[in-house]
Protein backbone atom coordinates (compact mmCIF):
# COMPACT_ATOMS: atom_id res chain seq x y z
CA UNK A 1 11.24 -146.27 114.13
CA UNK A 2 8.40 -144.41 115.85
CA UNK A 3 5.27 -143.20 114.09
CA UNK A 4 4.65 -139.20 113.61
CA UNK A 5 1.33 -138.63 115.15
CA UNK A 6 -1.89 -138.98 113.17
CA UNK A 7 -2.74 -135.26 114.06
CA UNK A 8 0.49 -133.97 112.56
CA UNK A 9 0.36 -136.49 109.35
CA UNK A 10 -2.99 -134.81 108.86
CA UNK A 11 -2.32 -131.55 108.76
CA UNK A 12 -0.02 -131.60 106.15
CA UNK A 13 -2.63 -131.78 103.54
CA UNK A 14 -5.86 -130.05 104.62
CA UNK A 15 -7.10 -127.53 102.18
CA UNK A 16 -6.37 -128.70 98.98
CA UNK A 17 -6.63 -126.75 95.69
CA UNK A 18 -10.04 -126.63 94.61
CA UNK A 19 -12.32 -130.11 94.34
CA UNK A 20 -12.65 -129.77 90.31
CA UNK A 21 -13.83 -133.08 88.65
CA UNK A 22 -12.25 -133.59 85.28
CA UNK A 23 -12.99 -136.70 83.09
CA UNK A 24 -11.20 -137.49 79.41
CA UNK A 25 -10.98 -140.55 77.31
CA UNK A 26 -8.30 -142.59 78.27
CA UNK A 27 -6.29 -144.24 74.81
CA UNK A 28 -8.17 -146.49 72.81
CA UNK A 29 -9.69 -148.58 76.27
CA UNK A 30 -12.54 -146.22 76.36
CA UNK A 31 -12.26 -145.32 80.37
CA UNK A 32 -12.65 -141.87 81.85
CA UNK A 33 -9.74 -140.45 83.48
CA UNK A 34 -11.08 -138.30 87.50
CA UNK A 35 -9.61 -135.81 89.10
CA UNK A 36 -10.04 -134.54 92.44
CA UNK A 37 -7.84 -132.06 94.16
CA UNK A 38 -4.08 -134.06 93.53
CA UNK A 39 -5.42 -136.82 93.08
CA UNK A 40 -6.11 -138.55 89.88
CA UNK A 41 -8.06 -142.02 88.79
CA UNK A 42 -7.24 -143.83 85.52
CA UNK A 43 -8.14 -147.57 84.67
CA UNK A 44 -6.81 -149.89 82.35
CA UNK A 45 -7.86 -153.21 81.21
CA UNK A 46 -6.88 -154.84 84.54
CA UNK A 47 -6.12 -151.86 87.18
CA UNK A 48 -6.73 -148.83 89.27
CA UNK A 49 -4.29 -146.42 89.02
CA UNK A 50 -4.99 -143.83 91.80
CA UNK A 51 -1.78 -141.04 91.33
CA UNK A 52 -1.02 -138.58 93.31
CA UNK A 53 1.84 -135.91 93.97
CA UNK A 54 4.99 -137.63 93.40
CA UNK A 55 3.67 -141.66 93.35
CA UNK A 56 0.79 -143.91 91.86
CA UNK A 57 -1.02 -146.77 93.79
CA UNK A 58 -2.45 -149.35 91.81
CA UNK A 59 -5.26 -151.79 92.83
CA UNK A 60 -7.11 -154.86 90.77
CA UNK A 61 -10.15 -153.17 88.84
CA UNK A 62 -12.20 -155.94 90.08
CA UNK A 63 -11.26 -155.61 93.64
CA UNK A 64 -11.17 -151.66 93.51
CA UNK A 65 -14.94 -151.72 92.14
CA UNK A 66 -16.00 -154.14 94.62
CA UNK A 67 -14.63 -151.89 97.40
CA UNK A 68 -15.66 -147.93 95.36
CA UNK A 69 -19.28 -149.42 95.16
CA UNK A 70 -19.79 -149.67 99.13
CA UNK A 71 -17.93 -146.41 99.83
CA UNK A 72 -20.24 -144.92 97.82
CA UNK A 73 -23.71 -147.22 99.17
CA UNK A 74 -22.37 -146.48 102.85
CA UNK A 75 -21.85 -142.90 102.15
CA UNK A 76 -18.11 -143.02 103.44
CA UNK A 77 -19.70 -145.65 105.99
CA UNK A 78 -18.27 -145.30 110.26
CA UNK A 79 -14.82 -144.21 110.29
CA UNK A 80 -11.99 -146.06 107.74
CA UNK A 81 -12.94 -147.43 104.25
CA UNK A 82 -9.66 -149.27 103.35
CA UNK A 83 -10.02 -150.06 99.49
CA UNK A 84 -6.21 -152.08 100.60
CA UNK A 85 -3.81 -151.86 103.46
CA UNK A 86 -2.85 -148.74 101.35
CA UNK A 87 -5.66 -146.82 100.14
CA UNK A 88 -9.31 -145.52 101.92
CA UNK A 89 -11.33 -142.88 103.38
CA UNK A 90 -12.27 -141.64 106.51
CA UNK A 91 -15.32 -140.07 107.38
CA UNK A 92 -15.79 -136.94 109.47
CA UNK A 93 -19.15 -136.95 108.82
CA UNK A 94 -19.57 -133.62 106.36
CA UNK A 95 -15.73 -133.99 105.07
CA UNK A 96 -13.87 -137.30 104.22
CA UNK A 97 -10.52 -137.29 104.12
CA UNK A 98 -8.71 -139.95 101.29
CA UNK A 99 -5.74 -141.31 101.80
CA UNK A 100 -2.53 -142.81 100.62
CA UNK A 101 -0.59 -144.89 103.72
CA UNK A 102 -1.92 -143.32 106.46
CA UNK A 103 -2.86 -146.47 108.28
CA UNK A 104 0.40 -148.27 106.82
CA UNK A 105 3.20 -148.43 108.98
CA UNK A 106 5.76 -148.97 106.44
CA UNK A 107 4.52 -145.94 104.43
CA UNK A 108 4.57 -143.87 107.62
CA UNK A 109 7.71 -144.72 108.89
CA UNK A 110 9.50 -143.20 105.96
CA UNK A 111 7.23 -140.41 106.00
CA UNK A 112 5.68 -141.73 102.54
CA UNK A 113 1.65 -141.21 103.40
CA UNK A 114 -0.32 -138.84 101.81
CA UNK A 115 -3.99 -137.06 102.70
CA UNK A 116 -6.44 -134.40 101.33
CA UNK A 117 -9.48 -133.51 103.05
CA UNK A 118 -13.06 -132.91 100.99
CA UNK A 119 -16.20 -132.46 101.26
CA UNK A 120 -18.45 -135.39 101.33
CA UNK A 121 -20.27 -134.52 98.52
CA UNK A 122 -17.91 -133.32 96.52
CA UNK A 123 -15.85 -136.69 96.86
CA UNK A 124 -19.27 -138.97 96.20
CA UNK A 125 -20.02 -136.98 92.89
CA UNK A 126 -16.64 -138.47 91.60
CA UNK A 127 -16.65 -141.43 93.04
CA UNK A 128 -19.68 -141.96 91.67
CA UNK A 129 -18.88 -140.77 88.22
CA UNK A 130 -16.13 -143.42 88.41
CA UNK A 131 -17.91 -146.25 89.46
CA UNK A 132 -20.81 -145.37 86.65
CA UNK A 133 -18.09 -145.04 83.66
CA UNK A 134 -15.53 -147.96 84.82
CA UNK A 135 -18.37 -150.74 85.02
CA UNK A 136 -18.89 -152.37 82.39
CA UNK A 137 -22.51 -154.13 81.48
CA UNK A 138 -21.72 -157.49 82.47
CA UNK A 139 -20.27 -156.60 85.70
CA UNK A 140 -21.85 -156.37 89.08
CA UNK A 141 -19.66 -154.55 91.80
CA UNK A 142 -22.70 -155.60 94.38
CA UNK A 143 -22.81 -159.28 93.56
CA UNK A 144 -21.10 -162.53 94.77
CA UNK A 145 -18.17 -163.68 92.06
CA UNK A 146 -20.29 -166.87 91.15
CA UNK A 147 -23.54 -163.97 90.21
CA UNK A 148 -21.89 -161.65 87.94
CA UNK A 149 -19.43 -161.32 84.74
CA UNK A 150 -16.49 -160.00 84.12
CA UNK A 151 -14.66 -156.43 85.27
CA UNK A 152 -12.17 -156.71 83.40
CA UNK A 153 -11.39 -155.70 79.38
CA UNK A 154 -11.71 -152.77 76.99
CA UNK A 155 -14.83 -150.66 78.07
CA UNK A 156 -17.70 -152.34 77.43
CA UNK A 157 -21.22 -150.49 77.95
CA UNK A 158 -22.07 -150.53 81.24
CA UNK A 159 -24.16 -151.26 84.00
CA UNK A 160 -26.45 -148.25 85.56
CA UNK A 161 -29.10 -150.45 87.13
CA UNK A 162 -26.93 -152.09 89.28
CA UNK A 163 -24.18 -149.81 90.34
CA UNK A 164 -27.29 -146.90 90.71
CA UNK A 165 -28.94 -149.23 93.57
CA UNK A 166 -30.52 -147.45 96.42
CA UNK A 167 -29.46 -148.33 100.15
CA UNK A 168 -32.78 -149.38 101.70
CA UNK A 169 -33.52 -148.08 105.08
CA UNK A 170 -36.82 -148.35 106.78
CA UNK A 171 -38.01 -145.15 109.26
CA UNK A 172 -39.65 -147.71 111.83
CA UNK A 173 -39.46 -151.32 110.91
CA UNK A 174 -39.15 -152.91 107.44
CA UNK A 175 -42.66 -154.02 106.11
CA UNK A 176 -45.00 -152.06 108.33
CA UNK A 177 -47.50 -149.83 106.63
CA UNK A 178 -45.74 -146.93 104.65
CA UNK A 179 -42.19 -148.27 105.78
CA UNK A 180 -39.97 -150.28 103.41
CA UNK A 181 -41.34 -152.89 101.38
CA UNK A 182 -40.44 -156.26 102.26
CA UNK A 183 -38.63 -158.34 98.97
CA UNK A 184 -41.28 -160.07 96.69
CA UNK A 185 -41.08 -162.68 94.08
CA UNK A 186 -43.42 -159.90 92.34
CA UNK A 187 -40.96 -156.70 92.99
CA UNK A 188 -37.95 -158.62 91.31
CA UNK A 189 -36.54 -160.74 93.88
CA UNK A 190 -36.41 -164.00 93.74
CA UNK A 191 -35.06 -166.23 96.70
CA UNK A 192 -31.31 -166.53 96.42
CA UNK A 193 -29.80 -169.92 95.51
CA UNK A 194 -28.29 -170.30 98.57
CA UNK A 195 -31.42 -169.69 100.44
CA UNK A 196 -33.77 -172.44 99.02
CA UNK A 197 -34.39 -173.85 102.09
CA UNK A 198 -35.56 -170.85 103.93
CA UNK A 199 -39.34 -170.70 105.00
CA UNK A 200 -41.05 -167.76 103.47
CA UNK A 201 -44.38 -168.34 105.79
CA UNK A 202 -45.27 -165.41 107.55
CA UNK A 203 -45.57 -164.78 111.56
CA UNK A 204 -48.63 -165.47 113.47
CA UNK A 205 -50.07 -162.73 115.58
CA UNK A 206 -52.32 -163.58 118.96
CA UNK A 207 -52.42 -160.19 120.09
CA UNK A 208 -54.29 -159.64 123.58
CA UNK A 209 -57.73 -158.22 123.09
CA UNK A 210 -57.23 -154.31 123.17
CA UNK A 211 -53.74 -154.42 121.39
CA UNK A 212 -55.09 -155.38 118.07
CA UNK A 213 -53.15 -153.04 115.17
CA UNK A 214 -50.61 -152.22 117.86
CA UNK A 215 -48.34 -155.65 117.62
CA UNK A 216 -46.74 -156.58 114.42
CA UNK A 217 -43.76 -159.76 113.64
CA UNK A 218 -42.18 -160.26 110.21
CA UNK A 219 -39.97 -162.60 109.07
CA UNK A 220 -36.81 -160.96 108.53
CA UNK A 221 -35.14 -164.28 107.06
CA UNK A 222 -37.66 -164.65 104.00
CA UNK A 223 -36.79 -160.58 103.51
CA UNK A 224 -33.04 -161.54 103.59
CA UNK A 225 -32.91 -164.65 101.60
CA UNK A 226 -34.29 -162.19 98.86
CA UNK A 227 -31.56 -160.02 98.85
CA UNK A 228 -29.60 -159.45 95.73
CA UNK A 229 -26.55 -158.14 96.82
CA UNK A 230 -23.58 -158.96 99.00
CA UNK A 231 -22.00 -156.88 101.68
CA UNK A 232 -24.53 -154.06 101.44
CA UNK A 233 -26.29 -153.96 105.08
CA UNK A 234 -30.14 -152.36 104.57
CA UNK A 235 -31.67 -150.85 107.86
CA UNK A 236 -34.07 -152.75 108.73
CA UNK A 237 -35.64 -151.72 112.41
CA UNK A 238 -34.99 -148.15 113.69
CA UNK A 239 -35.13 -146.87 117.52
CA UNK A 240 -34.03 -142.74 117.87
CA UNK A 241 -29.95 -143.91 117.19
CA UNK A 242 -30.25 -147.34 117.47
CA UNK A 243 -30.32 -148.88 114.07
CA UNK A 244 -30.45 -152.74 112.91
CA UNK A 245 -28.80 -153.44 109.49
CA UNK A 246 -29.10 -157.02 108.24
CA UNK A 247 -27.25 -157.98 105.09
CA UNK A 248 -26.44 -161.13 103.30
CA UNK A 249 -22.28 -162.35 103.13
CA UNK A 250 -20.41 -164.63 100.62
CA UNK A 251 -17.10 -164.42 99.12
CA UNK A 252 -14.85 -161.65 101.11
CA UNK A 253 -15.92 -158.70 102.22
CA UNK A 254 -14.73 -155.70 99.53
CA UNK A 255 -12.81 -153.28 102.33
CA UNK A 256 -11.20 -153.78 105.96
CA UNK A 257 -13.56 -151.67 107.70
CA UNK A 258 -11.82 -149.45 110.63
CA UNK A 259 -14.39 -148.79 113.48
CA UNK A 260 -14.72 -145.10 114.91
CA UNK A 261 -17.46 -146.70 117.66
CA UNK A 262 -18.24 -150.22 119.01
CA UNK A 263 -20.04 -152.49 116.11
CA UNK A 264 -22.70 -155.45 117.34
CA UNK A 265 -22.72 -158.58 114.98
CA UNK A 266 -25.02 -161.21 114.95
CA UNK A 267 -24.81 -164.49 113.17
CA UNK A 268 -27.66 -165.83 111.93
CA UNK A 269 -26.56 -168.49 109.16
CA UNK A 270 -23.85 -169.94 108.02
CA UNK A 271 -20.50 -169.01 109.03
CA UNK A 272 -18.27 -166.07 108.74
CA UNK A 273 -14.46 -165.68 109.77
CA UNK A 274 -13.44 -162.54 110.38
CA UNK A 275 -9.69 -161.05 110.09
CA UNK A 276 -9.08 -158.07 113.42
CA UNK A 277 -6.12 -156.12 112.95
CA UNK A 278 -5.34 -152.69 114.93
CA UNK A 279 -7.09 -149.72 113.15
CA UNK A 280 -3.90 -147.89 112.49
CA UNK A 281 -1.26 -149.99 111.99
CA UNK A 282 -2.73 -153.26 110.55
CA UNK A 283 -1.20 -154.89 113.43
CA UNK A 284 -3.08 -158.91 113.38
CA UNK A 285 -5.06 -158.81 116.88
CA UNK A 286 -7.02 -161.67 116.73
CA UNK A 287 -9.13 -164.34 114.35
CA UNK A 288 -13.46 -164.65 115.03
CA UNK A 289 -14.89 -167.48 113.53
CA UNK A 290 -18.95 -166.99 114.20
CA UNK A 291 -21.45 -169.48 113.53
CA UNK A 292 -25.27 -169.11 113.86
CA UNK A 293 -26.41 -167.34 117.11
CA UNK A 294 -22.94 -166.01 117.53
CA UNK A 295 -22.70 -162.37 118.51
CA UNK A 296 -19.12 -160.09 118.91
CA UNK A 297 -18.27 -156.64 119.47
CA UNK A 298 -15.84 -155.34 116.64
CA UNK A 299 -13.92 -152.44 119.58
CA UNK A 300 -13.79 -149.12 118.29
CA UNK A 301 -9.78 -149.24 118.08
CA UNK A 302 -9.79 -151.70 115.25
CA UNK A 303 -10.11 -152.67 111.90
CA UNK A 304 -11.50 -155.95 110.27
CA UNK A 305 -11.97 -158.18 107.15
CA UNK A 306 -14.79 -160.95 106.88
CA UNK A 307 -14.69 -164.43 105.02
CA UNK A 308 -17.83 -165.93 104.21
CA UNK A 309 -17.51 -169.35 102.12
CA UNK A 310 -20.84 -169.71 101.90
CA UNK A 311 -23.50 -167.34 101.51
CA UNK A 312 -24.85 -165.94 105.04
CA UNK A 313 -27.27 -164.29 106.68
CA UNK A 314 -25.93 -161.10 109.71
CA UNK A 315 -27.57 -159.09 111.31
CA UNK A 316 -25.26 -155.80 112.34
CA UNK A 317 -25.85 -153.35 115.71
CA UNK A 318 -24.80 -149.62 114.86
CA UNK A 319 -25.22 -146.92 117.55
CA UNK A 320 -26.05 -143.29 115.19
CA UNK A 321 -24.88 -141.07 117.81
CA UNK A 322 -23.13 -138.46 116.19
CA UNK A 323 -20.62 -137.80 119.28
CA UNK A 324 -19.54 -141.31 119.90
CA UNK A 325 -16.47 -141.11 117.36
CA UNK A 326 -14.99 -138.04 119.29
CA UNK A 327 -15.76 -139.68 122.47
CA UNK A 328 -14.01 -142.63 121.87
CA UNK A 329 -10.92 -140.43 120.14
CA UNK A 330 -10.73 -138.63 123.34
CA UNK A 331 -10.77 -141.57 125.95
CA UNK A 332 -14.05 -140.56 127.10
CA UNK A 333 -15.17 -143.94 126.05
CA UNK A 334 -13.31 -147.73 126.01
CA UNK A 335 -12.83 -148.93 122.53
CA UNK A 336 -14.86 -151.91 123.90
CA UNK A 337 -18.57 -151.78 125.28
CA UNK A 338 -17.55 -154.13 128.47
CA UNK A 339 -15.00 -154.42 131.09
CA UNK A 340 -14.37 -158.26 132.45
């Protein structure tokens, strides 16, 4: 059975009635109920229910905190969020649009997706007010599963400090005067267990005579093996659109991310396996197992899902340029960055 096309699928739900937030106690579990357009978020002691006109979908709480918490640290992120291979986002970059089977081929082929477009801050000031009431105070949507407590339970407190977090982002290059602090021992982070063995000396500088105060190193993996969270890439060096975004990996990464624009990845530790499917249909494409000094393009015509067993170290490439997404929608562009 053949697909209706994505533009048509879309436009059956643009304009929704009006983005109201509404939040009520939920029984005797304590959880806020949300509200946003026709759709509706309720929690229990072990699930999301996310309903919507005619139908619920229902996700793990753990694993539907895991994945909320980088929608919201991303800001809707490049292109697809998939929370599942059923629920997501998709930026636009102003407006996201949130989904139910759009990029599911069974739920398309019997005509069984659903979409409503918002505005980007409209949909961040509820998912935000989720994430803040459904976590409770043991529970740490940012960490690895061996670093944090449980998600599950009756409503138990909860847990601003961590869920409230701040995406760093230098302007320049992280640690250079005025720029982004590199981690300290003194600032609250500690060197992760998994990182024991990484040097935290710093760079030598033999600049020629003239250059002095014009060259500066730092070393990225002592900033990195202080990180305290998992899946969360920080900007670390920034050139007009060209931005480097390290981050730390272990367990599985909380969404399958679908690309609107090529994506660079560098290994630096470790080991991470990665899971390509086609971006609309979830279609398996192919398997990338990268080990230190690996580097792969992720095309812009997929979507993927990484594995790290233990904790790693990646460095990722993203282009900025705002037109590259309708570029590579159009055919302008190759979903890849090289022909061979």
């Amino acid at each position: 059975m053949s697909l209706a096309p994505l533009t048509q699928v879309r436009n059956k739900a643009v304009n929704p009635p009006a983005n109201k937030l509404v939040s009520k106690l939920v029984n005797k579990q304590g959880y806020q109920s949300f509200q946003i357009g026709q759709f509706k978020f309720e929690r229990d002691e072990y699930f999301a229910h996310i309903l919507y006109p005619g139908n619920r979908h229902i996700v793990p709480i753990e694993a539907f905190l895991r994945a909320l918490m980088r929608d919201i640290a991303w800001g809707f992120f490049y292109g697809t969020v998939n929370f599942d291979r059923v629920f997501g986002t998709i930026n636009h970059y102003g407006t996201v649009e949130m989904f139910v089977g759009l990029n599911n081929t069974a739920y398309r082929s019997v005509h069984k997706e659903y979409v409503e477009t918002f505005s980007s801050k409209d949909l961040k000031r509820v998912f935000e007010a989720v994430i803040e009431d459904w976590t409770n105070a043991e529970f740490d949507p940012f960490g690895a599963p061996a670093e944090t407590g449980n998600a599950y339970g009756l409503k138990q407190g909860d847990n601003l400090k961590a869920v409230q977090r701040q995406r760093l982002s230098a302007k320049r290059m992280v640690g250079l005067p005025g720029d982004l602090k590199m981690r300290t021992e003194e600032d609250g982070f500690p060197v992760n267990r998994a990182f024991a063995d990484v040097p935290q000396d710093k760079p030598e500088l033999h600049p020629a005579p003239g250059f002095e105060g014009q060259v500066y190193a730092v070393n990225l993996f002592a900033h990195l093996s202080r990180s305290d969270v998992t899946w969360n890439p920080s900007v670390v060096s920034v050139v007009r659109d060209s931005l480097l975004c390290a981050t730390t990996e272990e367990f599985v990464l909380p969404v399958i991310h679908g690309n609107d624009r090529v994506e660079w990845l560098v290994q630096f530790s470790d080991e991470i396996i990665w899971d390509v499917e086609d971006k609309i249909t979830g279609m398996p494409a192919c398997k990338v197992i990268m080990k230190p000094g690996d580097v792969a393009a992720m095309p812009a015509d997929i979507r993927h899902c990484g594995y790290s067993p233990k904790r790693s170290m990646l460095l990722m490439w993203e282009n900025n340029d705002g037109t590259l997404p309708h570029r590579h929608a159009s055919g302008e562009l190759a979903p890849y960055p090289v022909e061979f």
